[in-house]
C-alpha atoms as a PDB file:
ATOM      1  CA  UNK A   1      19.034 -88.277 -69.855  1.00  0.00           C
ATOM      2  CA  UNK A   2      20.880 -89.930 -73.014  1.00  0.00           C
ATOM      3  CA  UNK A   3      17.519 -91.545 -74.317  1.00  0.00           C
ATOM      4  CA  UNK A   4      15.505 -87.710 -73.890  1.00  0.00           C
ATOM      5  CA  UNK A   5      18.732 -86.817 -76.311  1.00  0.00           C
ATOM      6  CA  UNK A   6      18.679 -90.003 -78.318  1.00  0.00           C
ATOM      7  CA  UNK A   7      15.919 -90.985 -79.188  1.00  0.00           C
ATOM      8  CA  UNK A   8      14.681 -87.143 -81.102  1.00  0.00           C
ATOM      9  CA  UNK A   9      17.780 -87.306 -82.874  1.00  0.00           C
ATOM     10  CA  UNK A  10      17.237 -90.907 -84.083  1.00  0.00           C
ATOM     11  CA  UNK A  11      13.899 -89.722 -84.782  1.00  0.00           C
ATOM     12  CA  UNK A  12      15.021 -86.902 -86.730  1.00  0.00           C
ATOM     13  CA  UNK A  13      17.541 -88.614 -88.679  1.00  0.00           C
ATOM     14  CA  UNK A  14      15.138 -90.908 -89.777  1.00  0.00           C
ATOM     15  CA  UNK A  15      12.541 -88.222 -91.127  1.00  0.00           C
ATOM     16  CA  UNK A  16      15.864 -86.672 -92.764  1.00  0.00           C
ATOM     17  CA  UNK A  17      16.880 -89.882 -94.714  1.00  0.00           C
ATOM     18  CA  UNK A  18      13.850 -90.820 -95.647  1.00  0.00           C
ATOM     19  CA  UNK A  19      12.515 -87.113 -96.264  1.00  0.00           C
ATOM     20  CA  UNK A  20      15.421 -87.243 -98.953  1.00  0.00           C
ATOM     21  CA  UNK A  21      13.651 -88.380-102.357  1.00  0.00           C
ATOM     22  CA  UNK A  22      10.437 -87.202-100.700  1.00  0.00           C
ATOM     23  CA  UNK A  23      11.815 -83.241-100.807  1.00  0.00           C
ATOM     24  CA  UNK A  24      13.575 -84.015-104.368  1.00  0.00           C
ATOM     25  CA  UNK A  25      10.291 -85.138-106.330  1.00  0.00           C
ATOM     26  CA  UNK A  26       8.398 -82.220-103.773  1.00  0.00           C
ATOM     27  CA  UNK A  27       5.434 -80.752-105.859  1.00  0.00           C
ATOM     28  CA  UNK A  28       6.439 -81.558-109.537  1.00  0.00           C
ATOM     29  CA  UNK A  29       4.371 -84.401-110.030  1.00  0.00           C
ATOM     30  CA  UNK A  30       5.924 -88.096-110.637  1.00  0.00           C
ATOM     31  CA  UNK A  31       9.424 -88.260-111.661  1.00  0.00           C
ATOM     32  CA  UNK A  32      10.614 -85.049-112.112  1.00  0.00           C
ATOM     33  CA  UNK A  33      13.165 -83.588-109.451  1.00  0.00           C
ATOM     34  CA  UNK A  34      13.502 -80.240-107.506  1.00  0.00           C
ATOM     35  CA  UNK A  35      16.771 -78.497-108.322  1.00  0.00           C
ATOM     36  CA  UNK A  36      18.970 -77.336-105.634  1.00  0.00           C
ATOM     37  CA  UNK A  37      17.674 -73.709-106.095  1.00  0.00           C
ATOM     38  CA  UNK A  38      13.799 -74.869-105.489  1.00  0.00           C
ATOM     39  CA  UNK A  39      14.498 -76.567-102.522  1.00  0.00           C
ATOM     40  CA  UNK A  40      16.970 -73.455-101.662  1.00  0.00           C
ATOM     41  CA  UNK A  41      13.413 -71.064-100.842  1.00  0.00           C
ATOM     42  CA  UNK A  42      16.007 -68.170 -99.254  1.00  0.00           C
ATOM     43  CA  UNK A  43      18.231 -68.094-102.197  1.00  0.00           C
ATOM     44  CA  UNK A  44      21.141 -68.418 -99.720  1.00  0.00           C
ATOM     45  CA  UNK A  45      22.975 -70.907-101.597  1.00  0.00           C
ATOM     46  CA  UNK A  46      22.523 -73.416 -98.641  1.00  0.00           C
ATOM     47  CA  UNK A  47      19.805 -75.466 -97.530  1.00  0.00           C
ATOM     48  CA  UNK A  48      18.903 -75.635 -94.127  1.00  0.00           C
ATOM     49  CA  UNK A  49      16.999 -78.463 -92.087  1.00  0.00           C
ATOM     50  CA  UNK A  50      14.115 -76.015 -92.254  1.00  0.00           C
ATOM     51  CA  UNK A  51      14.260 -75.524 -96.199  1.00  0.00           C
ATOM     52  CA  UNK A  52      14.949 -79.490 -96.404  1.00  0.00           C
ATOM     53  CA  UNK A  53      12.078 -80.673 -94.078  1.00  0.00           C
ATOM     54  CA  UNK A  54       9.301 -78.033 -95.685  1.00  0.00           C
ATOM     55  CA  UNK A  55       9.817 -79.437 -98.899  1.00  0.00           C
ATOM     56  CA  UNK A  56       9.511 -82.991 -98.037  1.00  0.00           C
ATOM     57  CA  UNK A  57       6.537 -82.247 -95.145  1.00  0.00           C
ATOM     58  CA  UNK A  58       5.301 -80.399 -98.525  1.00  0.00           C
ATOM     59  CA  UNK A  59       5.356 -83.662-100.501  1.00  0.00           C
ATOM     60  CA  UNK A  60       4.359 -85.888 -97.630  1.00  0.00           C
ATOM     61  CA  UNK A  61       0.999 -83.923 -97.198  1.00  0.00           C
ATOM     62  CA  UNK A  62       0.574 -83.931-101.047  1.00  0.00           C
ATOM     63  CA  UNK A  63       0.936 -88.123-101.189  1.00  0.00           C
ATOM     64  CA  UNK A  64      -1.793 -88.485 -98.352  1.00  0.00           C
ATOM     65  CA  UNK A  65      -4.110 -85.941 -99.467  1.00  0.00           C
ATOM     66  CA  UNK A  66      -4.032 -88.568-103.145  1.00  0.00           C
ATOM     67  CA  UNK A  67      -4.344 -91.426-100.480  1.00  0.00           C
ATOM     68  CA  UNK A  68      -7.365 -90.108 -98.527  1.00  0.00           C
ATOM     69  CA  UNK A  69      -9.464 -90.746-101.342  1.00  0.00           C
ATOM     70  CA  UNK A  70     -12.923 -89.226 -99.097  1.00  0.00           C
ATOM     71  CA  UNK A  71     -11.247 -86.191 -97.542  1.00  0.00           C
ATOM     72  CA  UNK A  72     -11.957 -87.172 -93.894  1.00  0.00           C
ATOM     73  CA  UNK A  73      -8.307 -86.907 -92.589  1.00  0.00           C
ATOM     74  CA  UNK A  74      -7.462 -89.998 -92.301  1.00  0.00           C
ATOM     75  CA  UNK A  75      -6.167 -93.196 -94.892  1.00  0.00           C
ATOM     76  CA  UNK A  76      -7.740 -96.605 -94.094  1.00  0.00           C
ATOM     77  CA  UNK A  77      -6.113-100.099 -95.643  1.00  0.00           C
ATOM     78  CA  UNK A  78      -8.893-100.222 -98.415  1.00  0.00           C
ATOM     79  CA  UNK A  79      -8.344 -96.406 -99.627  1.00  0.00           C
ATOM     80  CA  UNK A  80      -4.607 -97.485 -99.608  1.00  0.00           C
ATOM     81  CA  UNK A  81      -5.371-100.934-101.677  1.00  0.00           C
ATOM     82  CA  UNK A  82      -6.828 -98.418-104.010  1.00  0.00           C
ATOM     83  CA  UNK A  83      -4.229 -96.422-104.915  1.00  0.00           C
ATOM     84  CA  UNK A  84      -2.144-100.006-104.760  1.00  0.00           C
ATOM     85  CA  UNK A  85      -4.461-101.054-108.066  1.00  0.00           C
ATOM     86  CA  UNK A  86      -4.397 -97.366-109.388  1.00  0.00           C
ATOM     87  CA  UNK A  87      -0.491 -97.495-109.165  1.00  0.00           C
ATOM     88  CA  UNK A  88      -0.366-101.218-110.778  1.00  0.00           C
ATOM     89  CA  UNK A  89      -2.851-100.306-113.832  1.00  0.00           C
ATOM     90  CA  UNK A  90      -1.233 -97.368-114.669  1.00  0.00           C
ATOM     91  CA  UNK A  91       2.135 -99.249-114.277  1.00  0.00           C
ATOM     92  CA  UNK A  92       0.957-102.241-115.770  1.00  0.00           C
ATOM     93  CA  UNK A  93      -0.134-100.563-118.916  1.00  0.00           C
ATOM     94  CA  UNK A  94       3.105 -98.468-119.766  1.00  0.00           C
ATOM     95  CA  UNK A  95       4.993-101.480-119.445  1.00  0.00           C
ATOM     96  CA  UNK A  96       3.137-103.000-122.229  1.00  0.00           C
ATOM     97  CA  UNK A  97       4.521-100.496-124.573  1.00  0.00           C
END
């Protein structure tokens, strides 16, 4: 009975911490942040699980949609050594400056 409980919640807090930088970059491109009010889609003044898991489920699907570089649903090890040596040219270059 403890691991049907345990093991969800693990699973959940896991998908929460690491859904944390996911939902605050959510949509606006590299770098820039969503505010407390985006990620606050009810205008409540609080965000709930729901509010905080759409946003970063929002930004997940957006990062593997730029991974699967042929649109066939899935992301295979040489589509994701491509956007490797997209990420290192484009961060290689601005270094430079």
């Amino acid at each position: 009975m403890k691991a049907q409980v345990i093991v969800p919640l693990l699973g959940t807090l896991a998908l929460v911490l690491t859904a944390l930088p996911a939902a605050a970059d959510c949509g606006h491109g590299h770098g820039k942040r969503m505010s407390f009010e985006d990620l606050d889609t009810d205008k409540s003044g609080t965000l709930t699980l729901d509010e905080f898991v759409a946003a970063a489920q929002a930004r997940a699907t957006d990062r593997f949609n730029r991974l699967d570089a042929n649109k066939d649903g899935v992301v295979t090890q040489e589509e994701l050594d491509a956007a490797k040596a997209r990420w290192k040219t484009r961060h290689e270059g601005s270094e430079a400056q």
